[in-house]
Protein backbone atom coordinates (compact mmCIF):
# COMPACT_ATOMS: atom_id res chain seq x y z
CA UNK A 1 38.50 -28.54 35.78
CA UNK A 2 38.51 -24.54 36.10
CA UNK A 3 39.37 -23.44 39.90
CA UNK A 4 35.97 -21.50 39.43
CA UNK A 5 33.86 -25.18 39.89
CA UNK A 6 35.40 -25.95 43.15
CA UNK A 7 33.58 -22.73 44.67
CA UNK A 8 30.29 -24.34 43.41
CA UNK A 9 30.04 -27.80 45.06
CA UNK A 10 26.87 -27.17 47.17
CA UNK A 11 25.24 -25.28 44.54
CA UNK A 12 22.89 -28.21 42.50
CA UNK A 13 23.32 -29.15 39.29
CA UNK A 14 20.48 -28.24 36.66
CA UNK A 15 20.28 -29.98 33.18
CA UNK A 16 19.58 -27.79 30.45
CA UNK A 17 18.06 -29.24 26.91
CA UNK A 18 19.74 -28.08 23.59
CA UNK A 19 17.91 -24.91 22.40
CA UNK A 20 17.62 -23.69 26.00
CA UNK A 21 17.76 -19.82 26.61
CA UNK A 22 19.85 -19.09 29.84
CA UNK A 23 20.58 -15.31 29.02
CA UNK A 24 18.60 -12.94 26.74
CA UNK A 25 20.65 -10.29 25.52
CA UNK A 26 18.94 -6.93 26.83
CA UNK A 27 17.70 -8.29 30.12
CA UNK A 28 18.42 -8.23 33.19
CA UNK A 29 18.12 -11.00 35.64
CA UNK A 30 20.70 -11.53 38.31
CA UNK A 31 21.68 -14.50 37.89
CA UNK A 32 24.94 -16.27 37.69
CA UNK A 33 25.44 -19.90 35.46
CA UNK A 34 28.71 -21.82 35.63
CA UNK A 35 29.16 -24.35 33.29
CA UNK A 36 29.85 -27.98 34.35
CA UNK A 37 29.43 -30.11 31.30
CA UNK A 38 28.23 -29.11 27.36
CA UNK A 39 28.58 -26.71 24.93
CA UNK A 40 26.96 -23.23 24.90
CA UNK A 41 26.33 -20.74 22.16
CA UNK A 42 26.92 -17.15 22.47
CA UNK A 43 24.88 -14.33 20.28
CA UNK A 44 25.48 -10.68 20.11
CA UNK A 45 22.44 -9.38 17.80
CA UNK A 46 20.98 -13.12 16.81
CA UNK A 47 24.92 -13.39 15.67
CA UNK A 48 26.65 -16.55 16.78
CA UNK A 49 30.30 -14.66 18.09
CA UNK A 50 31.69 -17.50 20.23
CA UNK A 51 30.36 -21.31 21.04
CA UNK A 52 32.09 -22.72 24.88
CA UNK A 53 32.25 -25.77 26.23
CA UNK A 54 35.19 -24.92 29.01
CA UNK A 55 34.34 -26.26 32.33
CA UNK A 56 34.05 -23.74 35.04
CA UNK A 57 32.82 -21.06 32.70
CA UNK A 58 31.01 -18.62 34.19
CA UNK A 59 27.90 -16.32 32.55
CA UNK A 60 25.86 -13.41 33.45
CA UNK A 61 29.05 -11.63 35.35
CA UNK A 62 29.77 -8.93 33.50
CA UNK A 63 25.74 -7.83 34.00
CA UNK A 64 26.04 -8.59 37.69
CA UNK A 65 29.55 -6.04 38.19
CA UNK A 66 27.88 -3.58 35.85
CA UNK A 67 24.59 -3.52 36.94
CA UNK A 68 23.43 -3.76 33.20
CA UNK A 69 21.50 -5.37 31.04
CA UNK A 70 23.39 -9.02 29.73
CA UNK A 71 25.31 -7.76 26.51
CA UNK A 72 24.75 -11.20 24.95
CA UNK A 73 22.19 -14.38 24.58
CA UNK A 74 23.66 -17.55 25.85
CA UNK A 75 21.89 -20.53 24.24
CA UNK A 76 22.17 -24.26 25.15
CA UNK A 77 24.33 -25.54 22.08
CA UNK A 78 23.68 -29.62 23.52
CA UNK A 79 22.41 -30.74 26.29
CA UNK A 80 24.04 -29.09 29.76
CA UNK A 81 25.12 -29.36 33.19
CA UNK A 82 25.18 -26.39 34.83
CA UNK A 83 25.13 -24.56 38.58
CA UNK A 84 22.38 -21.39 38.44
CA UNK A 85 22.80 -19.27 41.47
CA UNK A 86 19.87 -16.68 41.61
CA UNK A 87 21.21 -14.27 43.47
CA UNK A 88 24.50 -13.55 41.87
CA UNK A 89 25.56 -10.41 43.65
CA UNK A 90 25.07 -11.76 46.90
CA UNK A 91 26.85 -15.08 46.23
CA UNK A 92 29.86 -13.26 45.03
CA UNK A 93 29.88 -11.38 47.29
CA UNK A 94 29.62 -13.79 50.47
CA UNK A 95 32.87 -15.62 48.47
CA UNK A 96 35.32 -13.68 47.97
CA UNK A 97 37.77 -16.32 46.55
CA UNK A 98 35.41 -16.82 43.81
CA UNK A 99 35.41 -13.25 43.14
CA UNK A 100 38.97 -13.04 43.09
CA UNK A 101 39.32 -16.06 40.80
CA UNK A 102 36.45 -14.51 38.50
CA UNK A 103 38.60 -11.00 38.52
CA UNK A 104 41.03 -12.81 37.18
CA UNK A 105 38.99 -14.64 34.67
CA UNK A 106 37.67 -11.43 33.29
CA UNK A 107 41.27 -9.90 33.46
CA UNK A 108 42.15 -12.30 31.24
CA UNK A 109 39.56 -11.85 28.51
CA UNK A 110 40.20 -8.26 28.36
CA UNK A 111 43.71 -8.87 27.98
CA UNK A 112 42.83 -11.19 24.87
CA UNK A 113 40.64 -8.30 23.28
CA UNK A 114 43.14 -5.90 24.11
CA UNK A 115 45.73 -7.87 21.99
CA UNK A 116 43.10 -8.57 19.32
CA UNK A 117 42.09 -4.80 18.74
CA UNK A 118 45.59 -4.21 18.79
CA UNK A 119 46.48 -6.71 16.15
CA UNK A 120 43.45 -5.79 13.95
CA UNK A 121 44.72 -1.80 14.64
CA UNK A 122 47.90 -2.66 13.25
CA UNK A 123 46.25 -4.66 10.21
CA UNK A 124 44.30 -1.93 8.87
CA UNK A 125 47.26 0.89 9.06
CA UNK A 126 49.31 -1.41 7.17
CA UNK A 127 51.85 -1.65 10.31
């Protein structure tokens, strides 16, 4: 179980039914979801780019730090458990540990892409 859950015990649990919109790309809401159980679905332009079903995964960060619009859809894939704090910004910041463990989180995504466009820089220059 991702270090991210423990942060989230008095937060309740909310079931969400297969199908279930969480995040519209394009919007903005403030919200945070962590997932505790299930599978979501991830869209970039009514694409499917990524499906997740790791506990302790967190959405609707990067639109929180960046004060953005979400960059993505996330979509119930199956039925879900998940915590939905409202008020993102406050909650992370009022817990700092979980801020610090979601830095890292992100850190480690970009790292991943990083590598990737690195890989696919080197594929198309023949390197």
């Amino acid at each position: 179980m991702s270090s991210i859950l423990k942060y989230c015990q008095d937060i309740p649990v909310r079931t969400v039914e297969p199908g279930t919109v969480l995040f519209t790309e394009g919007t903005q809401s403030r919200k945070l979801c962590i997932l505790v159980d299930g599978k979501v679905d991830i869209l970039v332009g009514g694409f499917l780019v990524n499906t997740v079903s790791e506990q302790g995964a967190v959405f609707g960060e990067m639109s929180i730090l960046l004060d953005s619009p979400h960059t993505a859809t996330v979509q119930a894939h199956q039925s879900c458990l998940v915590h939905v704090i409202e008020d993102g910004d406050t909650f992370l910041r009022s817990n700092k540990d979980m801020a610090y463990d979601l830095l890292k989180m992100v850190a480690s995504r970009l790292q991943g892409l990083t590598s990737h466009l690195t890989d696919l820089n080197r594929f198309i220059r023949g390197i």
